[in-house]
Each structure stands twice: as C-alpha cells, then as structure tokens.
Protein backbone atom coordinates (compact mmCIF):
# COMPACT_ATOMS: atom_id res chain seq x y z
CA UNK A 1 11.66 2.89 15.46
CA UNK A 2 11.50 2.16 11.61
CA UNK A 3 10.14 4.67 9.43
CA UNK A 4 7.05 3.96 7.40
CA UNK A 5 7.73 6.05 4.78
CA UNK A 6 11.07 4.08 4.25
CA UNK A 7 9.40 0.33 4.81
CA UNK A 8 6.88 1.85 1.90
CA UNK A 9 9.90 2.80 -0.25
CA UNK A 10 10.50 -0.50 -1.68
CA UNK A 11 8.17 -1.90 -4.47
CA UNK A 12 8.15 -5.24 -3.59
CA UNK A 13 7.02 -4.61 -0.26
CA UNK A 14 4.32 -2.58 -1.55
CA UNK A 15 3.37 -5.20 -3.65
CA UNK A 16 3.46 -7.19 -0.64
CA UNK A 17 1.00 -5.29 1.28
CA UNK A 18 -0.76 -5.39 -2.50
CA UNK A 19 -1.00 -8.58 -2.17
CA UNK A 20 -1.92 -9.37 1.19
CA UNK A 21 -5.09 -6.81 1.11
CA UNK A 22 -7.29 -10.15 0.34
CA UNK A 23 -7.50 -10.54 3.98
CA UNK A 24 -7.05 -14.24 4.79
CA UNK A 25 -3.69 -13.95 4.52
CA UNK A 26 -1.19 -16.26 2.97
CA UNK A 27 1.73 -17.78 3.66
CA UNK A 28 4.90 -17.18 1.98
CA UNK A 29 5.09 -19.64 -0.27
CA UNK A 30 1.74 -18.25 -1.82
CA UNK A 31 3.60 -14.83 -1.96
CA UNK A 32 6.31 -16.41 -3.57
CA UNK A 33 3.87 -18.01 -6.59
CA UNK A 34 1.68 -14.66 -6.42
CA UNK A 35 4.65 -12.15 -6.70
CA UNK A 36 7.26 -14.40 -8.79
CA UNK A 37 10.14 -13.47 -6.00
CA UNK A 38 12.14 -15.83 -4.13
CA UNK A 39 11.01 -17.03 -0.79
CA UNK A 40 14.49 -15.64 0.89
CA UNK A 41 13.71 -12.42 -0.52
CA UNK A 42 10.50 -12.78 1.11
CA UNK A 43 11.05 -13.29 3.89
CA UNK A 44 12.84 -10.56 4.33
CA UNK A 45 10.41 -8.06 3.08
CA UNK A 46 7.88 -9.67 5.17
CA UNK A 47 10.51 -9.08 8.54
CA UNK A 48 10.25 -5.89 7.73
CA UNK A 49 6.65 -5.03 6.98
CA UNK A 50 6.56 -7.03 10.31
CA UNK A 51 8.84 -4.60 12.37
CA UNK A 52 7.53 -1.44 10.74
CA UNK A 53 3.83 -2.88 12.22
CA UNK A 54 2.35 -3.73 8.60
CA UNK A 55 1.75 -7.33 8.75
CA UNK A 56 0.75 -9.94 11.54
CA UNK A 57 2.49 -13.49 11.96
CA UNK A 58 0.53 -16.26 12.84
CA UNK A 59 1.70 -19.46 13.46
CA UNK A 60 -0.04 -22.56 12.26
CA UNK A 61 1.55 -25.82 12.61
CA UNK A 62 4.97 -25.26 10.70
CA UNK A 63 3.58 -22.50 8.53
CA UNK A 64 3.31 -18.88 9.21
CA UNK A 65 0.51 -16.85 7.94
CA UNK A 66 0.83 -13.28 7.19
CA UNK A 67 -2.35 -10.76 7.60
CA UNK A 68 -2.17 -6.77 6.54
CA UNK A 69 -2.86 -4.72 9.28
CA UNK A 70 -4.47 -2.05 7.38
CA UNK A 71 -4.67 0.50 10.67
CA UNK A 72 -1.28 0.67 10.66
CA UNK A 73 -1.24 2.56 7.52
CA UNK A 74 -3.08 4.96 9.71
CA UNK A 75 0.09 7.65 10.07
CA UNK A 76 0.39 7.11 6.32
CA UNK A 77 -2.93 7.99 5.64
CA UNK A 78 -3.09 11.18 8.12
CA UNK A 79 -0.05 12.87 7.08
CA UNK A 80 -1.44 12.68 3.21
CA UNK A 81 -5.40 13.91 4.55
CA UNK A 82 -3.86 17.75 3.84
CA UNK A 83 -2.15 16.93 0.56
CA UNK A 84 -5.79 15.23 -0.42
CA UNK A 85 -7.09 17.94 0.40
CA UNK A 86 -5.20 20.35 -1.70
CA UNK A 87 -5.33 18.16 -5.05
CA UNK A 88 -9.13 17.71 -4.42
CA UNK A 89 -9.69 21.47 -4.50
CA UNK A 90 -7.09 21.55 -7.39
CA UNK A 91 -9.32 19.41 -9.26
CA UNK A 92 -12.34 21.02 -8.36
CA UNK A 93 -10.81 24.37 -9.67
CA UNK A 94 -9.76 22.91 -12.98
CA UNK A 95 -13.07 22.05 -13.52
CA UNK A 96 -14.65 25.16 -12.88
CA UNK A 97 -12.02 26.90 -15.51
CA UNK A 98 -12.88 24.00 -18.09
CA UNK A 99 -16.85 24.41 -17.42
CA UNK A 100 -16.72 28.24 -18.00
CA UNK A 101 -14.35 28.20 -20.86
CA UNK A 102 -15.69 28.67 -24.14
CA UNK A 103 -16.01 25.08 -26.40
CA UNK A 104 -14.37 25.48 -29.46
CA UNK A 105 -15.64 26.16 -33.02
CA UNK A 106 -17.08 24.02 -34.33
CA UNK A 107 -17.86 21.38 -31.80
C-alpha cells in the first residue's frame, strides 16, 4: 500500500494535484507547459499520484487524461480534522487575549 503522506511529500506532485483541481483534467503534455517540468518526470509523478489513488487515467484515442480524485484526499483530510480543530480554538483564544487587552497610548 503506498502511503499518502509520502506521495504528498514531493512538491511537484503537489503541484500536480494543484494543477489538476480545474476538473477537466489534462493531459500531460498540458502539465508539462502548465508546470515547466519534463514530460518523463511527469509521468512519473503522475504513476504515482495514480497508485497512491490521487488521479484517474482515461484513455482517449492515443492520449491519456488525468482527473483529481479529490475523495481520495479523504484520509488526508480526517487525520488533520483534530489538528484543525486545535489551531481553530488557538486562534479563537488569541483573539479573546487581543480583544481584552488594553490598546496602547495613544492610539
């Protein structure tokens, strides 16, 4: 099984996923002009976004089209819900402390 958090890791494949979130999805030579990398080099990110679960493949004629599969990012997104949480209430604390601090002079 590949590990999300690992596929995620690298910052082209994020930019990837970045990339793809238009949602008619492209194939790689329009990743290659929209990200500036070489199409072996995408290709290979795009294997791997594709084993981890992150993209689709379709076929169309001799060109493959590549979709983000956004409910994959679903473990992603639940194992950060209690970290959200925690920065949320961080936040909402700070700006308690800031609305019952005294301004300073002169403002």
């Amino acid at each position: 099984m590949v590990d999300l958090f690992t596929v995620l890791a690298d910052p082209s494949r994020r930019r990837i996923l970045d990339t793809l979130r238009g949602g008619d999805g492209l194939i790689v030579k329009e990743l290659t002009a929209a990200l500036d990398l070489s199409q072996p080099n995408v290709s290979k990110h795009l294997r791997v976004l594709r084993e981890a679960g992150l993209v689709t493949e379709t076929v169309e004629r001799q060109r493959r089209r590549y979709r983000l599969r956004p409910d994959a990012l679903r473990e992603l997104d639940a194992w950060l819900a209690p970290y959200r949480r925690f920065w949320v209430q961080r936040l909402d604390d700070l700006a308690d402390h800031l609305d019952s601090s005294t301004p300073p002079e002169g403002t």
